[in-house]
N, C-alpha and C. Protein backbone atom coordinates (compact mmCIF):
# COMPACT_ATOMS: atom_id res chain seq x y z
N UNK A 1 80.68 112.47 104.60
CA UNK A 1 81.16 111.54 103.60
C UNK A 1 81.14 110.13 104.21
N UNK A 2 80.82 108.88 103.33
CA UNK A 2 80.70 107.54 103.36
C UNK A 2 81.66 107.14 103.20
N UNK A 3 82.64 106.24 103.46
CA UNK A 3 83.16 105.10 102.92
C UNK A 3 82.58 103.84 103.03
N UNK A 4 82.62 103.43 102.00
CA UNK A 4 82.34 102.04 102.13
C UNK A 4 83.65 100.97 101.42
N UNK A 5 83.85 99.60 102.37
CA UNK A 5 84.78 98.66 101.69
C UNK A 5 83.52 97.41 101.16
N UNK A 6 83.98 97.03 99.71
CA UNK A 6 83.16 95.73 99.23
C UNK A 6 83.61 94.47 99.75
N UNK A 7 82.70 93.35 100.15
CA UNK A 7 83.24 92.64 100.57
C UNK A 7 84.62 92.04 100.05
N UNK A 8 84.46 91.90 98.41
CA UNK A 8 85.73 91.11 98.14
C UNK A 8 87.43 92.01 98.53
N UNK A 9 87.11 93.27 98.75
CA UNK A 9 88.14 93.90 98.74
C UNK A 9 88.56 93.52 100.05
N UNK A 10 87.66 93.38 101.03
CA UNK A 10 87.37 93.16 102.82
C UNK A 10 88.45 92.33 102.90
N UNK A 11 87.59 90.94 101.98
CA UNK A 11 88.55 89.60 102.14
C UNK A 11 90.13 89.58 101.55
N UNK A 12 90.42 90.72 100.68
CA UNK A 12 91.72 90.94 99.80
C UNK A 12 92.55 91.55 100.98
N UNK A 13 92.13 92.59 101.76
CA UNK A 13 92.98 93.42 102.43
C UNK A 13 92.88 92.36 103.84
N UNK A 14 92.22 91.91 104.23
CA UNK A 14 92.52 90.95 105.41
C UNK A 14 93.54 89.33 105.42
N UNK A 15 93.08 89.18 103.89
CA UNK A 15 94.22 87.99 103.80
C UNK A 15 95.63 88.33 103.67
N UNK A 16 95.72 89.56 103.12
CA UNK A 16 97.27 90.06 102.99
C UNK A 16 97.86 90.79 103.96
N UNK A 17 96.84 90.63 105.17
CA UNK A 17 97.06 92.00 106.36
C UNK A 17 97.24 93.59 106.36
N UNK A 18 96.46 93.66 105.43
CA UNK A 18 97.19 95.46 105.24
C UNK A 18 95.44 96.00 106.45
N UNK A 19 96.35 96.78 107.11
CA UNK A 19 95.21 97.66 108.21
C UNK A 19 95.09 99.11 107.58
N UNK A 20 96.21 99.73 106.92
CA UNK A 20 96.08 101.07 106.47
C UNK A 20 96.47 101.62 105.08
N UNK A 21 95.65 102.22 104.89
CA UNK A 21 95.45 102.88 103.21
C UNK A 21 95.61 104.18 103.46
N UNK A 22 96.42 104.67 101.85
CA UNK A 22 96.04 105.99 101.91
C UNK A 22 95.56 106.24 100.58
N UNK A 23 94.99 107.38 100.28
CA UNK A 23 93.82 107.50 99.35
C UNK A 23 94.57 109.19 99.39
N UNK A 24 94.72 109.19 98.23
CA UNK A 24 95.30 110.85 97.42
C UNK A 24 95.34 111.07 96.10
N UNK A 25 95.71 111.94 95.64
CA UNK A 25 95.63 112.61 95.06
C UNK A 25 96.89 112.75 94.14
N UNK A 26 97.27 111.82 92.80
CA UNK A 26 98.41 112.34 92.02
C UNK A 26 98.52 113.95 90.96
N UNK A 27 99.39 114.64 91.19
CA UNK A 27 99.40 115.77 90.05
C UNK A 27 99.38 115.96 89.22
N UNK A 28 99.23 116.84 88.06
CA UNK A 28 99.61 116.21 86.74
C UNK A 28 99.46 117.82 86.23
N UNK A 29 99.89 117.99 84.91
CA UNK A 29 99.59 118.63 83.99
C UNK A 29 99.13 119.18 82.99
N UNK A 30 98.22 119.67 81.87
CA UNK A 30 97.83 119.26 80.67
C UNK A 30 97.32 120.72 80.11
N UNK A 31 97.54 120.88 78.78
CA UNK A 31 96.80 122.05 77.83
C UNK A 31 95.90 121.33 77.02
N UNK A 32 95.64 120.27 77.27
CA UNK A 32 94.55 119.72 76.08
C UNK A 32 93.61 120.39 76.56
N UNK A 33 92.47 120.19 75.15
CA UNK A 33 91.37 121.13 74.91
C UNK A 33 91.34 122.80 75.27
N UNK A 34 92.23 123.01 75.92
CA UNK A 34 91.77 124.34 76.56
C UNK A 34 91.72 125.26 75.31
N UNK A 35 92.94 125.42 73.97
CA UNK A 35 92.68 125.88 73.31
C UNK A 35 93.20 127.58 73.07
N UNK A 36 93.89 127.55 74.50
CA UNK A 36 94.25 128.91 74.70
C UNK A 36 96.33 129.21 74.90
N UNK A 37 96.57 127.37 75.39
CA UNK A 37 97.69 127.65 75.38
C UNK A 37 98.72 127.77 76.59
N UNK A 38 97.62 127.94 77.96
CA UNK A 38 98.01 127.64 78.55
C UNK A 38 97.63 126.11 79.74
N UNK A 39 98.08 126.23 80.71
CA UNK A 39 98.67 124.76 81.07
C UNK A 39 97.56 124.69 82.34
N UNK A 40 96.94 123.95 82.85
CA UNK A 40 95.54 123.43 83.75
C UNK A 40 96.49 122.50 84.60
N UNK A 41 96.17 122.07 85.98
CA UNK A 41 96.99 121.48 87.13
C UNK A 41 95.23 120.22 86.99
N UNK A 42 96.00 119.24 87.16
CA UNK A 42 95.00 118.34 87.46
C UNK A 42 95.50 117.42 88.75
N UNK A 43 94.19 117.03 89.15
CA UNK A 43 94.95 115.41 90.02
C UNK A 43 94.03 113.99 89.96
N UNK A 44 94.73 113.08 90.06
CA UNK A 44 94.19 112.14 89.52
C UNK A 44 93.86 111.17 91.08
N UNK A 45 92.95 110.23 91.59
CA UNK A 45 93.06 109.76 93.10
C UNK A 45 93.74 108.15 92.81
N UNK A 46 94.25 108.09 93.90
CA UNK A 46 94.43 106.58 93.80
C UNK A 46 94.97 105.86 95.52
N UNK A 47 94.77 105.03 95.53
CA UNK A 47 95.08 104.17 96.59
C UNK A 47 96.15 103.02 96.72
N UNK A 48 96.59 103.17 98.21
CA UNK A 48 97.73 102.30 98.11
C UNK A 48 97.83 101.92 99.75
N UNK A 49 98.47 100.91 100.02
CA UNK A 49 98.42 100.59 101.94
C UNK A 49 99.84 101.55 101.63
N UNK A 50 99.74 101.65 103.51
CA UNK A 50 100.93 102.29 103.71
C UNK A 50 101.80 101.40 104.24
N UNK A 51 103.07 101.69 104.58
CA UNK A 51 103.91 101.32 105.06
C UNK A 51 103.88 101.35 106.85
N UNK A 52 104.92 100.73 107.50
CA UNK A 52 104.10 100.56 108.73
C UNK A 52 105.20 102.04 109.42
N UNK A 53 106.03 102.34 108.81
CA UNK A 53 106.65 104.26 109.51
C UNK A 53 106.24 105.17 108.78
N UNK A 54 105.27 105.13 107.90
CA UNK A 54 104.47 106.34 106.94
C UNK A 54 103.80 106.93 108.02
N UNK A 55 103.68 108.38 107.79
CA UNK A 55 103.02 109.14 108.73
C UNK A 55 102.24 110.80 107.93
N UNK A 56 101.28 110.75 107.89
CA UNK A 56 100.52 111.56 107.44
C UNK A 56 99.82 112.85 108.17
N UNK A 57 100.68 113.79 109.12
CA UNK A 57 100.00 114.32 109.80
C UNK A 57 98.54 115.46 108.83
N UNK A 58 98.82 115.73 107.87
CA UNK A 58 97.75 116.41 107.26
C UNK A 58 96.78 115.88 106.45
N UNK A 59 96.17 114.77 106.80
CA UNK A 59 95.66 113.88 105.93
C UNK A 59 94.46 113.42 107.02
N UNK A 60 93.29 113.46 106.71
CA UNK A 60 92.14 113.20 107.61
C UNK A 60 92.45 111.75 108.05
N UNK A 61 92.01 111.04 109.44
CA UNK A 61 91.85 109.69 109.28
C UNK A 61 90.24 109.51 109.69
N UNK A 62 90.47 107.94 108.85
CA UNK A 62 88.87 107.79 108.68
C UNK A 62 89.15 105.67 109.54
N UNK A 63 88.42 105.67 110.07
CA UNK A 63 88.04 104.56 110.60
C UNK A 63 86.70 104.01 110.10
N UNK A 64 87.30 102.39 109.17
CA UNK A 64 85.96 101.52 108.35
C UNK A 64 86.66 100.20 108.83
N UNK A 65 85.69 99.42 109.19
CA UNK A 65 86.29 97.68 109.30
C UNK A 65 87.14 97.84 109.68
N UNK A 66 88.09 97.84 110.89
CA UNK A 66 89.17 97.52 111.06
C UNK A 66 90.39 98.44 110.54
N UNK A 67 89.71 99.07 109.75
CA UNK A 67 90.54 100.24 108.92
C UNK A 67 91.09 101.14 109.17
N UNK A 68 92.39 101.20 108.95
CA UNK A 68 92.63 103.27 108.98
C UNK A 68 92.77 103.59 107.85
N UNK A 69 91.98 104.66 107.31
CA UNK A 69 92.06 105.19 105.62
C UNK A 69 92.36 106.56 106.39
N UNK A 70 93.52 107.15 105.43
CA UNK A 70 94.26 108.74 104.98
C UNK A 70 93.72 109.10 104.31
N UNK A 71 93.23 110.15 104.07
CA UNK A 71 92.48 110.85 103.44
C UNK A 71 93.21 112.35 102.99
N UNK A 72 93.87 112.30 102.38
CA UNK A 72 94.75 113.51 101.81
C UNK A 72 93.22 114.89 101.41
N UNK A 73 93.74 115.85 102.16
CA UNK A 73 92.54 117.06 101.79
C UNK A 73 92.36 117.34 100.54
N UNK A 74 92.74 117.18 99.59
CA UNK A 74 92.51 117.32 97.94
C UNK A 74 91.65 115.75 97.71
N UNK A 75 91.86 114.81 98.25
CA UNK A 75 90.86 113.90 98.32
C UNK A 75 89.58 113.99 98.90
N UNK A 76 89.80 114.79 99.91
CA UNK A 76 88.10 114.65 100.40
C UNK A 76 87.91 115.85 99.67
N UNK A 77 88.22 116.74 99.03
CA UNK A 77 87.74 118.19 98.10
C UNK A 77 87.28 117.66 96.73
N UNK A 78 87.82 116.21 96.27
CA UNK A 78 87.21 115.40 94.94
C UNK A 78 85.95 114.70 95.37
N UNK A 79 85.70 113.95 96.45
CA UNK A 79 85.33 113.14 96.85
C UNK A 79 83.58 113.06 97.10
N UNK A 80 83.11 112.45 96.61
CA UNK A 80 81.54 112.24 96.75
C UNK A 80 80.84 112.22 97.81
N UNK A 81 79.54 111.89 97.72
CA UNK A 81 78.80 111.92 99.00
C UNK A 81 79.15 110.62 99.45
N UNK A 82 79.66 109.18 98.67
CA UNK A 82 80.24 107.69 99.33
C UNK A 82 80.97 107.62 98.36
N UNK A 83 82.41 107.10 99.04
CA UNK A 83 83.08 106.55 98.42
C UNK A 83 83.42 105.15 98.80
N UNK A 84 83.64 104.33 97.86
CA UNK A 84 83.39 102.91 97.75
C UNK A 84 84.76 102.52 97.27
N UNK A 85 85.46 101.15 98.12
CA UNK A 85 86.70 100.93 97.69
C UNK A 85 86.60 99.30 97.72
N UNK A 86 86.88 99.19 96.12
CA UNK A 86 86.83 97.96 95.69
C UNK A 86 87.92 96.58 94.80
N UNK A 87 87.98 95.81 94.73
CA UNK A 87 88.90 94.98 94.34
C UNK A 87 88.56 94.76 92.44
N UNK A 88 89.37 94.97 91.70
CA UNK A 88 89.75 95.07 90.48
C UNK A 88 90.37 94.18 89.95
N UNK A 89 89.91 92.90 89.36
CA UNK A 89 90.38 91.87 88.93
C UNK A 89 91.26 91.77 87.30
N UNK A 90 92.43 91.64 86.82
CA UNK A 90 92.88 91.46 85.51
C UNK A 90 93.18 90.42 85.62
N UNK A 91 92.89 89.33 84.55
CA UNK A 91 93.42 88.27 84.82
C UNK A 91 93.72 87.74 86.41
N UNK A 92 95.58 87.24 85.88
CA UNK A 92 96.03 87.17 87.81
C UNK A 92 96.22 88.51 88.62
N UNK A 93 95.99 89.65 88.21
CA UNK A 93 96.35 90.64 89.14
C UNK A 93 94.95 91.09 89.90
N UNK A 94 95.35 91.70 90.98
CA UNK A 94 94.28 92.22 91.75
C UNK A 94 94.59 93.69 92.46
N UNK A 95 93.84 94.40 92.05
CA UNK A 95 94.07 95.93 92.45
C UNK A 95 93.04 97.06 93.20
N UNK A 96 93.51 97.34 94.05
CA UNK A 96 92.25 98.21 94.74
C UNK A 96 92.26 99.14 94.13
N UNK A 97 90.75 99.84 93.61
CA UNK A 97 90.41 101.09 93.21
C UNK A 97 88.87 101.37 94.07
N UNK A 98 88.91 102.93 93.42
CA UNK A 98 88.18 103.94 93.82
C UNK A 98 87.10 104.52 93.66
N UNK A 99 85.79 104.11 94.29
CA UNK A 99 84.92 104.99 92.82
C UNK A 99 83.99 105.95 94.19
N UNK A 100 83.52 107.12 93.62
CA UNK A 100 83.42 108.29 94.24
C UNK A 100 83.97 109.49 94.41
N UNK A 101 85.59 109.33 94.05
CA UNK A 101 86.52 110.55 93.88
C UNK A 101 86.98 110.45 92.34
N UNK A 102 86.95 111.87 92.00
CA UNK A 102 86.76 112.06 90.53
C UNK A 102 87.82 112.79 90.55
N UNK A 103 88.28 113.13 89.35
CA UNK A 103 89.36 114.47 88.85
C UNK A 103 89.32 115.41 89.36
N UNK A 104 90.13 116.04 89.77
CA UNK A 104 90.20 117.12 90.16
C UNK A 104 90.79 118.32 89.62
N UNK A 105 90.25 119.45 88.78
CA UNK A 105 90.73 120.40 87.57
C UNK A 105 90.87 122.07 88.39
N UNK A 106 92.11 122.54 88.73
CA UNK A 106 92.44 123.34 88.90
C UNK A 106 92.75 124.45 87.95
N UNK A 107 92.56 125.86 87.71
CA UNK A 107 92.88 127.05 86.87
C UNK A 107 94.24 127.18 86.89
């Protein structure tokens, strides 16, 4: 597996000092579509820096730029052949996202 950081995200996470990310996996629930009634486990990925006493012993680390990225194992089990982490502009807000790790649909 690839990671890659885009530059603008490069320049986002270096002006604000963040050195470490973690990249996982939220849970969730749902019977839509299934049609049968019962209930499907999903997870959804997302990213966030960590804190500087967060500690992840089961979580891969990955070294990019200067980087330490966590890699939660249900993340690298979504996760593409590259994943690419990029800066997300709204208006004034700015948000890192993810593209390469997809949904993840459990029975």
């Amino acid at each position: 597996m690839n990671i890659a950081i885009e530059q603008e995200a490069k320049a986002y996470l270096q002006k604000s000092g963040i050195r470490r990310l973690l990249i996982d996996m939220n849970p969730d629930m749902t019977n839509s579509g299934c049609g049968c009634g019962k209930s499907k486990k999903y997870y959804t990925p997302y990213i966030r820096p960590l804190k500087e006493n967060e500690s992840y012993p089961n979580h891969k680390v990955f070294h990019v730029d200067d980087m330490e990225l966590f890699l939660s194992p249900k993340a690298i089990e979504a996760a593409k052949e590259t994943v690419t982490i990029r800066l997300e502009r709204n208006f004034f807000l700015k948000n890192l996202e993810l593209d390469g790790i997809g949904f993840l649909v459990e029975d």
